[in-house]
N, C-alpha and C. Protein backbone atom coordinates (compact mmCIF):
# COMPACT_ATOMS: atom_id res chain seq x y z
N UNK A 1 -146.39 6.34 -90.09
CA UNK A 1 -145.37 7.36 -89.94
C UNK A 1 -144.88 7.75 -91.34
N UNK A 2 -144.78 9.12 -91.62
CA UNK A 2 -144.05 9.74 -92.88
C UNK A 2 -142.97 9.29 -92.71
N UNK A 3 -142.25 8.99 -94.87
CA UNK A 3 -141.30 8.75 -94.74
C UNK A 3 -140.53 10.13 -94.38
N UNK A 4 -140.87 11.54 -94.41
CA UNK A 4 -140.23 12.31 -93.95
C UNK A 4 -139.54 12.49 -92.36
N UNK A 5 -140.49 12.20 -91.88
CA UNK A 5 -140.43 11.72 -90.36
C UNK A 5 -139.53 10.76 -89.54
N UNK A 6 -139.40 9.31 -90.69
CA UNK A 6 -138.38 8.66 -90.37
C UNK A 6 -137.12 9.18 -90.36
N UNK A 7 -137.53 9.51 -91.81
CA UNK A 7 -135.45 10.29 -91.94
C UNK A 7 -135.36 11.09 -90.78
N UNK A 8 -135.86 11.97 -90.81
CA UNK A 8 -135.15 12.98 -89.95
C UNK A 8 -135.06 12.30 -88.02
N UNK A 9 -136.19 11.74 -87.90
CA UNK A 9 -135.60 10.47 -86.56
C UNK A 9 -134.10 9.97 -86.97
N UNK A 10 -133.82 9.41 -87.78
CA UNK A 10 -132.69 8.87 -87.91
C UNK A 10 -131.62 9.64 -88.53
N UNK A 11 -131.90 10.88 -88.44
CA UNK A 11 -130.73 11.58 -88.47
C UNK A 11 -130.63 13.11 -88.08
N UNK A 12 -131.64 12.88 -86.38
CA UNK A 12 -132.00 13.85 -86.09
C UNK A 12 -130.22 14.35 -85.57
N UNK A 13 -129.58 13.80 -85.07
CA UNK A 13 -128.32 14.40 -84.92
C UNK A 13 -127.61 15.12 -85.74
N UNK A 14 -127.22 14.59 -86.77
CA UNK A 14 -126.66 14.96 -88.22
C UNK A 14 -127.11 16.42 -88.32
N UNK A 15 -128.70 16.73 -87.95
CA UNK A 15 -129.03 18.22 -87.90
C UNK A 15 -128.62 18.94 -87.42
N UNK A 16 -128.82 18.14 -85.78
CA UNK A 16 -128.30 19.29 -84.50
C UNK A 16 -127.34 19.72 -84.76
N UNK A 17 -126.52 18.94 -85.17
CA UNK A 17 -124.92 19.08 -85.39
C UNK A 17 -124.44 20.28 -86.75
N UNK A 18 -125.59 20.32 -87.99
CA UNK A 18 -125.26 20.90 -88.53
C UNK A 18 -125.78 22.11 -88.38
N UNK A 19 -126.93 22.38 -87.42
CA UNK A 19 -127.59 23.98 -86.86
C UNK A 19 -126.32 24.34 -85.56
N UNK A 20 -126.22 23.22 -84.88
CA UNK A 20 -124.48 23.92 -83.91
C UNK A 20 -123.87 24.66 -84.70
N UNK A 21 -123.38 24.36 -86.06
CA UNK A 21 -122.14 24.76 -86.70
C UNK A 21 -122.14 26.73 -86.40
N UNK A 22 -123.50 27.07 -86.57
CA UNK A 22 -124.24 28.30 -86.69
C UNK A 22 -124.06 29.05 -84.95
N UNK A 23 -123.28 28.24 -84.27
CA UNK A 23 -122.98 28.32 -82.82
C UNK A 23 -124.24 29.31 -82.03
N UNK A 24 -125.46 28.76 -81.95
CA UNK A 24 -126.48 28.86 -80.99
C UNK A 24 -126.49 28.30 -79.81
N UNK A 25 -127.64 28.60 -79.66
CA UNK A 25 -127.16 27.71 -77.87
C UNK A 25 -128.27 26.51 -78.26
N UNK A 26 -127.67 25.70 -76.92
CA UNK A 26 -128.47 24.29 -77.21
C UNK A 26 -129.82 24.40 -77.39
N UNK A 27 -130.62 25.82 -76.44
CA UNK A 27 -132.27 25.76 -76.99
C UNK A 27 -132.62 26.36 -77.84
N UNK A 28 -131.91 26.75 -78.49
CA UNK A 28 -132.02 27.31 -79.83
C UNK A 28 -131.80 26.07 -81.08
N UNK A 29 -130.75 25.40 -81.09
CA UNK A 29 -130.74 24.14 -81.38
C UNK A 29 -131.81 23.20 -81.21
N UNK A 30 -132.35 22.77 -80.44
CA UNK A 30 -133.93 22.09 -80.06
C UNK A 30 -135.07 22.70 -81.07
N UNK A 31 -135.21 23.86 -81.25
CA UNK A 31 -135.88 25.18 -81.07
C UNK A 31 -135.69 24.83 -83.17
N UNK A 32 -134.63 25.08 -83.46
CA UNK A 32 -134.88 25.17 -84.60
C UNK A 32 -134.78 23.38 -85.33
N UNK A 33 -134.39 22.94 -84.85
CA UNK A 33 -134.24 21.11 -84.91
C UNK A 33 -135.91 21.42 -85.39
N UNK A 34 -137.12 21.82 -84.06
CA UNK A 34 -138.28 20.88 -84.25
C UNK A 34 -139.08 22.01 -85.26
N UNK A 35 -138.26 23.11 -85.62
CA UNK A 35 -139.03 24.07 -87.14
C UNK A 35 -138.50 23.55 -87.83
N UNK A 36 -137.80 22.91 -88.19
CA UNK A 36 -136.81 21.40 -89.46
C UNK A 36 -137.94 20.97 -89.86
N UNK A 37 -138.77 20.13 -88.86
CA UNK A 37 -139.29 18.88 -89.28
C UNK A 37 -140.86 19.70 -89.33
N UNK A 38 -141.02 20.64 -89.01
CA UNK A 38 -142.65 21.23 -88.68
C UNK A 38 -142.24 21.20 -90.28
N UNK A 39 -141.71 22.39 -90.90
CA UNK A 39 -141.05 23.22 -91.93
C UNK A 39 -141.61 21.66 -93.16
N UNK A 40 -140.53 20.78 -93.08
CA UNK A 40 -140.42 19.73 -93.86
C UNK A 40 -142.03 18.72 -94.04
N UNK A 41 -142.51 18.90 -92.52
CA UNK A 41 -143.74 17.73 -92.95
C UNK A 41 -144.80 18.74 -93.61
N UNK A 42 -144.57 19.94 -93.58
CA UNK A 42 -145.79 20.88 -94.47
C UNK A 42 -145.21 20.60 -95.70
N UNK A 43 -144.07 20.53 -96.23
CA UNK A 43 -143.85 20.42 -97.51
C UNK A 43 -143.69 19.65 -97.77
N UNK A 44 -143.54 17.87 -97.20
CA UNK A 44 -144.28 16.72 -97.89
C UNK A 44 -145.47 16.75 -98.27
N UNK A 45 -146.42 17.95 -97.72
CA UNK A 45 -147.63 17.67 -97.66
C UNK A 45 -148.26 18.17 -99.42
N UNK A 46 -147.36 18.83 -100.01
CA UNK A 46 -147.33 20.07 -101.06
C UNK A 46 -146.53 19.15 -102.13
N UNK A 47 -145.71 18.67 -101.92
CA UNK A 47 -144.78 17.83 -102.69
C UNK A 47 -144.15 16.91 -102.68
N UNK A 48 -143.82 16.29 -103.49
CA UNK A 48 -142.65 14.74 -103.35
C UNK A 48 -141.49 15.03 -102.86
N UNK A 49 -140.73 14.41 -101.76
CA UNK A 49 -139.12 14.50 -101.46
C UNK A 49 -138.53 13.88 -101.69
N UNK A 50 -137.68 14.04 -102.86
CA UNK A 50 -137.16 12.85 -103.62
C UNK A 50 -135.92 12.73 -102.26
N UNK A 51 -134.78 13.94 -102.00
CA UNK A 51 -133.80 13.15 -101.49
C UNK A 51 -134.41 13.68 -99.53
N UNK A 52 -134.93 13.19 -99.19
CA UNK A 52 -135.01 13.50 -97.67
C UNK A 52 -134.32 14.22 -96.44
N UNK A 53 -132.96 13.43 -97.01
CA UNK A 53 -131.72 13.71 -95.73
C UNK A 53 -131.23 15.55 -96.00
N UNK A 54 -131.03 15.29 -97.37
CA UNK A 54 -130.67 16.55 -98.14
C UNK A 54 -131.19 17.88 -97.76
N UNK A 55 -132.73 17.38 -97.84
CA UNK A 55 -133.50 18.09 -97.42
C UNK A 55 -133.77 18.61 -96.30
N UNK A 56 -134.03 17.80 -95.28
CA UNK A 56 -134.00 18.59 -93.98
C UNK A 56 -132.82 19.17 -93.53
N UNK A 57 -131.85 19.03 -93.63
CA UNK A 57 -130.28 19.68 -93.99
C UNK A 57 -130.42 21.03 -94.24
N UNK A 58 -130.84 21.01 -95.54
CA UNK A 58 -131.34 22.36 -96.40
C UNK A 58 -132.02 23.20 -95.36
N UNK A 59 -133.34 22.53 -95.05
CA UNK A 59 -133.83 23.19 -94.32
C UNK A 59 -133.84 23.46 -92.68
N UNK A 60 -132.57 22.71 -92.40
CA UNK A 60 -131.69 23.10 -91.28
C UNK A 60 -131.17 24.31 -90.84
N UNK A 61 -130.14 24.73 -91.92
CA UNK A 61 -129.36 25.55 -92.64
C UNK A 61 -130.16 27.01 -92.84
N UNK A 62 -131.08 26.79 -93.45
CA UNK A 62 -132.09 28.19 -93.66
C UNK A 62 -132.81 28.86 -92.26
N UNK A 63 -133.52 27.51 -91.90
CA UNK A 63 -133.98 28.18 -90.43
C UNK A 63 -133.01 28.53 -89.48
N UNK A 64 -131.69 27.94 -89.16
CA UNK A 64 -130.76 28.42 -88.53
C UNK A 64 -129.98 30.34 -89.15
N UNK A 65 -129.81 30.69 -90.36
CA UNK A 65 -129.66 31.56 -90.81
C UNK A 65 -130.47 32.45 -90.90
N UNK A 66 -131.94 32.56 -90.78
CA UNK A 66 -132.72 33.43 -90.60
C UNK A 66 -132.76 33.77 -89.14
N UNK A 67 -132.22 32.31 -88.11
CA UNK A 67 -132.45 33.05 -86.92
C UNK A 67 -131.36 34.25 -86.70
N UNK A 68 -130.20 33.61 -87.07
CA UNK A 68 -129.15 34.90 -87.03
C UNK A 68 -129.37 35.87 -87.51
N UNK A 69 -130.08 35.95 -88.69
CA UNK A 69 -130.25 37.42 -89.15
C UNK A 69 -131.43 38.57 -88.26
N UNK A 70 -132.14 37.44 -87.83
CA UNK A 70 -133.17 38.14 -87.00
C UNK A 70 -132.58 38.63 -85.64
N UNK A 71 -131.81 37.85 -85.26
CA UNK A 71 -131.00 38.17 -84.09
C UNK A 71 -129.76 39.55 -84.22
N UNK A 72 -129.14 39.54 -85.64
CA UNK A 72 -128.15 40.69 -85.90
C UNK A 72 -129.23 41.92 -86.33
N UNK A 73 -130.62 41.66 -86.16
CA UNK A 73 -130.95 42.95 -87.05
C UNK A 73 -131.45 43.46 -85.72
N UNK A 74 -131.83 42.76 -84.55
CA UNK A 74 -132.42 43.15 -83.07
C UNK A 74 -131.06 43.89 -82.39
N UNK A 75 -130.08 42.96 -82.60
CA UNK A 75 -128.65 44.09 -82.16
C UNK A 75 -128.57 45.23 -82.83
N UNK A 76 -128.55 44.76 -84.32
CA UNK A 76 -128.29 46.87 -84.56
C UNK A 76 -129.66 47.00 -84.17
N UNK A 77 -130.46 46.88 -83.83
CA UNK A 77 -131.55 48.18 -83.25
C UNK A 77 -131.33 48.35 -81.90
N UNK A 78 -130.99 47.52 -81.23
CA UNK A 78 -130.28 47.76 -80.11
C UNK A 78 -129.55 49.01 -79.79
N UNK A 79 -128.26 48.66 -80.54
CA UNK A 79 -127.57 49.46 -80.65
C UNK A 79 -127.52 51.00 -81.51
N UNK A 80 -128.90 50.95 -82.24
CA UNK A 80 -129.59 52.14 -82.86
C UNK A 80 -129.48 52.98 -81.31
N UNK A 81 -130.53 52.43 -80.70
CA UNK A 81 -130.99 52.79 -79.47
C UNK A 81 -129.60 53.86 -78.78
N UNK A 82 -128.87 53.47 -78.81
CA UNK A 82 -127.54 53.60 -77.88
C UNK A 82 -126.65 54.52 -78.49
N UNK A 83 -127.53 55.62 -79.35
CA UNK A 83 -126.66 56.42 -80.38
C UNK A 83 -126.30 57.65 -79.30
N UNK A 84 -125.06 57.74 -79.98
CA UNK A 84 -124.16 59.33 -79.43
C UNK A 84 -125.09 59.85 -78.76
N UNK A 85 -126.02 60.65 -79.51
CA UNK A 85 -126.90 61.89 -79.75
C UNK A 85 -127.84 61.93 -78.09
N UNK A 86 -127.87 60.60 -78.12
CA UNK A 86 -129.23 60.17 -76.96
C UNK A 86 -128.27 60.25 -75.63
N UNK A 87 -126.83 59.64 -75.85
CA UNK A 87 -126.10 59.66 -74.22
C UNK A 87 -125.26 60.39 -74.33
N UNK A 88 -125.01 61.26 -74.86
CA UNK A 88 -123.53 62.29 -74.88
C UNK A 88 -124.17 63.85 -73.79
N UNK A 89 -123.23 64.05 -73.43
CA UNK A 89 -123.51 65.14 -72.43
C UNK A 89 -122.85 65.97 -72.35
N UNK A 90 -123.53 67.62 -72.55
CA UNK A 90 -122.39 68.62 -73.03
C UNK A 90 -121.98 69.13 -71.84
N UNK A 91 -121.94 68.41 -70.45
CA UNK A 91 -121.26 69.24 -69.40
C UNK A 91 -119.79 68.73 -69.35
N UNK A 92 -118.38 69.48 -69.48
CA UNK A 92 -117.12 68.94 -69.81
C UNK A 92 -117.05 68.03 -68.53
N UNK A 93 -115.86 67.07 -69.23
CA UNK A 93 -115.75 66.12 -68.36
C UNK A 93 -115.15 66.46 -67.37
N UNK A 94 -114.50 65.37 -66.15
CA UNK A 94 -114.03 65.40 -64.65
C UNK A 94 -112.69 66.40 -64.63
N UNK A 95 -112.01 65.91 -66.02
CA UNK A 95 -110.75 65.74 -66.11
C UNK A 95 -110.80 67.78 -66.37
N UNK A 96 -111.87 68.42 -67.37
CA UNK A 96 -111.16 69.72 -67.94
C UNK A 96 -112.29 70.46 -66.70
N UNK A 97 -112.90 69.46 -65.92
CA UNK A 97 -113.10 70.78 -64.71
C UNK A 97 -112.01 70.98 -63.47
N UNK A 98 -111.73 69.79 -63.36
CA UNK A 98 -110.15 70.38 -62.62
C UNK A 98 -109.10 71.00 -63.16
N UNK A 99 -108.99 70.64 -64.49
CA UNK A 99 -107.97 71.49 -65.11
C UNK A 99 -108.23 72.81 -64.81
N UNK A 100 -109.82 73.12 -65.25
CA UNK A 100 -109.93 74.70 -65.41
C UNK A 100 -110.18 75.20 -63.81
N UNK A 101 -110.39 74.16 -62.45
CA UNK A 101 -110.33 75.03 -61.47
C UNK A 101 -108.88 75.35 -61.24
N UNK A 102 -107.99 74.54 -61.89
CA UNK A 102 -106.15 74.70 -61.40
C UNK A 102 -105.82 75.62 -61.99
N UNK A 103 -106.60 75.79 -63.46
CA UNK A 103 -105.90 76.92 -63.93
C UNK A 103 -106.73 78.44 -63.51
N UNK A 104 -107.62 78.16 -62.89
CA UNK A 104 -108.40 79.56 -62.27
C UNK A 104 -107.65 80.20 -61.13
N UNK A 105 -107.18 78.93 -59.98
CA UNK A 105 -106.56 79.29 -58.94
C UNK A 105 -105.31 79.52 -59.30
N UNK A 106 -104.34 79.44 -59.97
CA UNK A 106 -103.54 79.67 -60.89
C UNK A 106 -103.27 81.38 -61.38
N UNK A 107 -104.70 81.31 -61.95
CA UNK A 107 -104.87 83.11 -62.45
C UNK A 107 -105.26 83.81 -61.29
N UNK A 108 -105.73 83.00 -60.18
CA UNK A 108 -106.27 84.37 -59.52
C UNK A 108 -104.94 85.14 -58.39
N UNK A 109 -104.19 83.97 -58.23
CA UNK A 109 -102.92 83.95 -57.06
C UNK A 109 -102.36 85.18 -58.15
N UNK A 110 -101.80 85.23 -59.59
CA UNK A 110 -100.78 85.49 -59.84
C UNK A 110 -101.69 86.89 -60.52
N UNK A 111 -103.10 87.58 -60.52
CA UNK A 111 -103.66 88.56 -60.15
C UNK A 111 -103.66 88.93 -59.02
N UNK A 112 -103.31 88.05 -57.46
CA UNK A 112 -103.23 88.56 -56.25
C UNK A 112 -101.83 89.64 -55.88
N UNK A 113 -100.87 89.36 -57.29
CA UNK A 113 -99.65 89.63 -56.90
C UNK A 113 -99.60 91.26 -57.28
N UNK A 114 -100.44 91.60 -58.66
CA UNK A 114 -100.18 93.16 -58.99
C UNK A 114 -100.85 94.07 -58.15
N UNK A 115 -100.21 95.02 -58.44
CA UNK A 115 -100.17 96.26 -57.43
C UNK A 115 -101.55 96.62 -57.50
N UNK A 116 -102.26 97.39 -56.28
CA UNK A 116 -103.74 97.18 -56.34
C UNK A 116 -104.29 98.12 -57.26
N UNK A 117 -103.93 99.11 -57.88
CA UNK A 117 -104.31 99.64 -59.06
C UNK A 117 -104.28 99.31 -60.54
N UNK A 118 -103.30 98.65 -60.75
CA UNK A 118 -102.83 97.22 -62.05
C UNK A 118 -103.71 96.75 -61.75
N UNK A 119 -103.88 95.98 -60.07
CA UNK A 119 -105.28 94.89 -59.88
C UNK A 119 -106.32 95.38 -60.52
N UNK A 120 -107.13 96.38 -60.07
CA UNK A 120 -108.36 96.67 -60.39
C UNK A 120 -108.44 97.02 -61.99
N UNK A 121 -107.59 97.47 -62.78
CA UNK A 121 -107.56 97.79 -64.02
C UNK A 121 -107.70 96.35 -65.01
N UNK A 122 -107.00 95.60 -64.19
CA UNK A 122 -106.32 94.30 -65.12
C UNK A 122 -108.20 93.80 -64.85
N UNK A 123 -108.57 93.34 -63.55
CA UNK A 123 -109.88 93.19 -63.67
C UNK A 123 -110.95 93.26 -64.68
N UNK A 124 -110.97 94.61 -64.37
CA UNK A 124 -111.88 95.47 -65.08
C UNK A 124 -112.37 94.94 -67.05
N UNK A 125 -111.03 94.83 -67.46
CA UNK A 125 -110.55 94.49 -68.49
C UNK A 125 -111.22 93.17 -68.80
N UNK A 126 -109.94 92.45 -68.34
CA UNK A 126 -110.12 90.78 -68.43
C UNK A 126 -111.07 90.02 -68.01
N UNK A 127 -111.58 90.72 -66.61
CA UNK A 127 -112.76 89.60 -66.13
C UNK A 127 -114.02 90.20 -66.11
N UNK A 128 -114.17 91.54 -66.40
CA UNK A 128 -115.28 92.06 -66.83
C UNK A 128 -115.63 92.38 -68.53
N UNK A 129 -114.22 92.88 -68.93
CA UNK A 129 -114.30 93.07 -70.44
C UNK A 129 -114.79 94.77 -70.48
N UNK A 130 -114.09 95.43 -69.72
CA UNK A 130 -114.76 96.76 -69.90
C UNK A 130 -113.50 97.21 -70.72
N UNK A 131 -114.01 98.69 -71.55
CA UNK A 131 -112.82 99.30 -72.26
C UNK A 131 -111.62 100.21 -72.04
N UNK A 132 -111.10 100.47 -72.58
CA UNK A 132 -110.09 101.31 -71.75
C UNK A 132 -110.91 102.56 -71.02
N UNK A 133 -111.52 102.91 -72.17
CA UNK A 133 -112.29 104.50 -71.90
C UNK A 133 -113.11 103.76 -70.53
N UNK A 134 -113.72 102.97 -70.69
CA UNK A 134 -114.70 102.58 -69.25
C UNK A 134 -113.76 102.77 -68.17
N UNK A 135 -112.65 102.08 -68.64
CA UNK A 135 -112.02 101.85 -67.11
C UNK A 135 -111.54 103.47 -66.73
N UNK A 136 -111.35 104.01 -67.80
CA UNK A 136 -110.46 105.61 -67.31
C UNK A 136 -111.44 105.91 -66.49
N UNK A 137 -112.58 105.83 -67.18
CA UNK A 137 -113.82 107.25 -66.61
C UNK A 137 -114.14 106.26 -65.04
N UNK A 138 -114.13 105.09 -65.03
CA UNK A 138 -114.60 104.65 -63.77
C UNK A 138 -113.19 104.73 -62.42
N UNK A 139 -112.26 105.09 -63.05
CA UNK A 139 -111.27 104.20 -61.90
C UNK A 139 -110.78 106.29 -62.23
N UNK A 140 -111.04 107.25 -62.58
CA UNK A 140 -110.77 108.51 -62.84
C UNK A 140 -109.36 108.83 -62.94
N UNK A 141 -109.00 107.95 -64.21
CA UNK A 141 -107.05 108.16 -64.53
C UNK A 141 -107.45 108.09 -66.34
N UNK A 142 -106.05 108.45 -66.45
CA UNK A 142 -106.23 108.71 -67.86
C UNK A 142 -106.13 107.34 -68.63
N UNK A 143 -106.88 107.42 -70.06
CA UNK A 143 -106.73 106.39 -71.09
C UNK A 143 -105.06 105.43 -70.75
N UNK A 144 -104.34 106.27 -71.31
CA UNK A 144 -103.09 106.26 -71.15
C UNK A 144 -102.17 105.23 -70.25
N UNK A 145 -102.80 105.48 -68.90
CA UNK A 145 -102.30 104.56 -67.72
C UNK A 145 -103.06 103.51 -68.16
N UNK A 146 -104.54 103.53 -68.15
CA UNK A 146 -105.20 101.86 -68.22
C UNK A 146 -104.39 101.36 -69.00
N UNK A 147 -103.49 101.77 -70.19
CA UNK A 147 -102.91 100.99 -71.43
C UNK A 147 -102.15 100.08 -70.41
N UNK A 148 -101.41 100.92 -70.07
CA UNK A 148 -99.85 100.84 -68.74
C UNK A 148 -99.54 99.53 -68.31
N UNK A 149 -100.97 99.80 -67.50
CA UNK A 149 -101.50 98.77 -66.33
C UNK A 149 -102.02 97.79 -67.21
N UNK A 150 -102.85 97.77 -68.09
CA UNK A 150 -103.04 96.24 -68.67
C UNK A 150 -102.25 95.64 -69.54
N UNK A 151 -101.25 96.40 -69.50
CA UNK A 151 -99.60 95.48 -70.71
C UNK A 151 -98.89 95.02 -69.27
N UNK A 152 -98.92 96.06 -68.11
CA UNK A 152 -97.71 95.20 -66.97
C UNK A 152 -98.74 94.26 -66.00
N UNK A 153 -100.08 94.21 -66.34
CA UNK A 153 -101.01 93.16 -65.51
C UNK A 153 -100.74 91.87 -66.19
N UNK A 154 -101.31 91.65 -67.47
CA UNK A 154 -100.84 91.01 -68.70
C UNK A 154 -99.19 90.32 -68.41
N UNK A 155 -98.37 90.57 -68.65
CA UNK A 155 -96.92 90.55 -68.12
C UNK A 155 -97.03 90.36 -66.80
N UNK A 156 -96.75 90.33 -65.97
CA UNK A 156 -96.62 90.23 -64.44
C UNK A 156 -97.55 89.18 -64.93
N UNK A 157 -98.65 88.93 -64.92
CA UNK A 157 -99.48 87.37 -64.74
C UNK A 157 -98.95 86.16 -65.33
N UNK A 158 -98.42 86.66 -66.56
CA UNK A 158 -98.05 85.64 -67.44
C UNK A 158 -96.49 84.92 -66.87
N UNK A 159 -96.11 85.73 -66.07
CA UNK A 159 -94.66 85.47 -65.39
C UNK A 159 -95.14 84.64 -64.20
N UNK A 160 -96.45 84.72 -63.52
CA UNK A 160 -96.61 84.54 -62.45
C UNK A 160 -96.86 83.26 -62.67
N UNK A 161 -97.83 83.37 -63.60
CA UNK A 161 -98.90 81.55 -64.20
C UNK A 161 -97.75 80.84 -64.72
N UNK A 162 -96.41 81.21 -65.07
CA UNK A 162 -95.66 80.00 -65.50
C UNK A 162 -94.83 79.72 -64.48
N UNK A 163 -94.44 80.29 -63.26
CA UNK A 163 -94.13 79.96 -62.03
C UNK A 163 -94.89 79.41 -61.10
N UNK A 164 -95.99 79.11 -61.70
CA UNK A 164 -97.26 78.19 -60.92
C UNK A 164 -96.89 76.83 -61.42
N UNK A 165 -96.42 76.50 -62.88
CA UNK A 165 -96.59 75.17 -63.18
C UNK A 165 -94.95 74.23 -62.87
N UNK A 166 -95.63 73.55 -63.13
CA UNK A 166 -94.09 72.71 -62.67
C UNK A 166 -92.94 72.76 -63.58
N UNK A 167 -91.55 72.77 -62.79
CA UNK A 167 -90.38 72.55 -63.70
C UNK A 167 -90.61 71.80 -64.94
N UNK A 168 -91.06 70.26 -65.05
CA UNK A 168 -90.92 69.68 -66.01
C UNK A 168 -92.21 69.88 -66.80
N UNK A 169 -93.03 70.61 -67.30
CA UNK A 169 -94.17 70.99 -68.03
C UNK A 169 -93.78 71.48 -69.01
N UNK A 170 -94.20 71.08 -69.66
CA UNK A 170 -93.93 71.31 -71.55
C UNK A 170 -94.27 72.66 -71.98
N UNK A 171 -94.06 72.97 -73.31
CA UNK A 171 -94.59 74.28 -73.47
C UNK A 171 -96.06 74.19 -74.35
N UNK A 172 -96.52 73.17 -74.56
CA UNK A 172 -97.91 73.11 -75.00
C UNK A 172 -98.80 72.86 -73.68
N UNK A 173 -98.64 73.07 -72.49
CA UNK A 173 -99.27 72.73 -71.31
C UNK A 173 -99.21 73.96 -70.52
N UNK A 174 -97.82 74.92 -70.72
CA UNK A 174 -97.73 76.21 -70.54
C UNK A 174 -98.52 76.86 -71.26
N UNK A 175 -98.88 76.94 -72.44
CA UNK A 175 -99.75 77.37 -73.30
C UNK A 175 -101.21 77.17 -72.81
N UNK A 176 -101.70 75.99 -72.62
CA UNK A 176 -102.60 75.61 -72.42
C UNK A 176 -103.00 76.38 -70.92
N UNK A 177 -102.24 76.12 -69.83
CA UNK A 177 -102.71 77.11 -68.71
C UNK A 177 -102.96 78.43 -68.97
N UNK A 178 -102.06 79.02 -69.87
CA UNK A 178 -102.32 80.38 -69.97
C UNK A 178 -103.19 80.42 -70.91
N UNK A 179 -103.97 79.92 -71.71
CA UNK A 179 -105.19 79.62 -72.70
C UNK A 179 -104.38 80.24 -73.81
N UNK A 180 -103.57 80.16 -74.49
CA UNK A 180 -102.96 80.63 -75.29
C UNK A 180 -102.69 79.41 -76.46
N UNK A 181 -103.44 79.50 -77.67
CA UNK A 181 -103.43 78.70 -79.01
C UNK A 181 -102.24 78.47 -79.46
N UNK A 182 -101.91 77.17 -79.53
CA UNK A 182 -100.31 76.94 -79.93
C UNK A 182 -100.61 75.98 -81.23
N UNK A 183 -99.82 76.44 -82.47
CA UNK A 183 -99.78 75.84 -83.90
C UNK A 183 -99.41 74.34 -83.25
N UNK A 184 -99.79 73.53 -84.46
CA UNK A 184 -99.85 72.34 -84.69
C UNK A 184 -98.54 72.31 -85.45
N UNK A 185 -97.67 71.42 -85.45
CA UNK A 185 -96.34 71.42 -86.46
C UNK A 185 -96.66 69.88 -86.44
């Protein structure tokens, strides 16, 4: 039997104990315990060991630290894996599609309220995006009135949509229903 061999029999604990410190699990512990002594009897084989105990220690210590590193470099690739880019999803979340159906039903009640010529003008405008001149020549009234009707559609809605939200609603939430950009202070 190598004297390398003895030592580390007789102080195969002393190892375990000092590859635990590195908090593995027990078969990992086993696992690198018997690359200790593989590790160590190739390099009696190459050289003299003057201090033994020291030594397999040493080479306790190393094989336990390479396993960690091999193990932290498999997590970040892991977690490479698991980037933004790969799971992010541009359909808005739960939360701003109910918002935006509350605030649709919201706009459409307090468009249900103007007079049906305001209605169709304010339409025309806002939810189609046509121009004044479009709307004159299509709805056959002058420039003039479409102005009329889309300052008192405009108004009348905006009276309507803040009588939709609740008493205690802030005015950055009033804003926000009516899609209206409010400064940062």
């Amino acid at each position: 039997m190598s004297r390398i061999l003895r030592v580390f029999l007789a102080n195969k604990g002393l190892i375990a104990s000092v590859v635990r410190r590195y908090s593995l699990y027990q078969l990992d512990v086993a696992d690198i315990t018997q690359e200790t002594i593989l590790r160590a009897l190739e390099a009696e084989k190459r050289t003299e060991i003057r201090e033994p105990r020291r030594f397999l220690v040493g080479i306790a210590k190393n094989v336990a630290r390479t396993e960690l590193q091999r193990r932290s470099k498999m997590t970040l690739e892991v977690l490479d894996d698991f980037s933004a880019e790969t799971y992010v999803s541009d359909e808005p979340s739960v939360d701003d599609v109910v918002d935006g159906r509350h605030r649709m039903r919201v706009f459409w009640r307090a468009v249900a309220t103007l007079p049906p010529q305001c209605q169709k003008v304010f339409v025309l405008k806002h939810v189609h995006g046509a121009s004044h001149k479009e709307i004159a020549d299509k709805l056959d009234i002058a420039v003039s009135t479409v102005e009329k009707h889309v300052a008192l559609g405009l108004r009348r809605c905006r009276e309507e949509m803040l009588k939709g939200l609740s008493t205690d609603a802030d005015p950055a939430e009033e804003a926000s229903i009516l899609g209206i950009e409010t400064a940062k202070r």
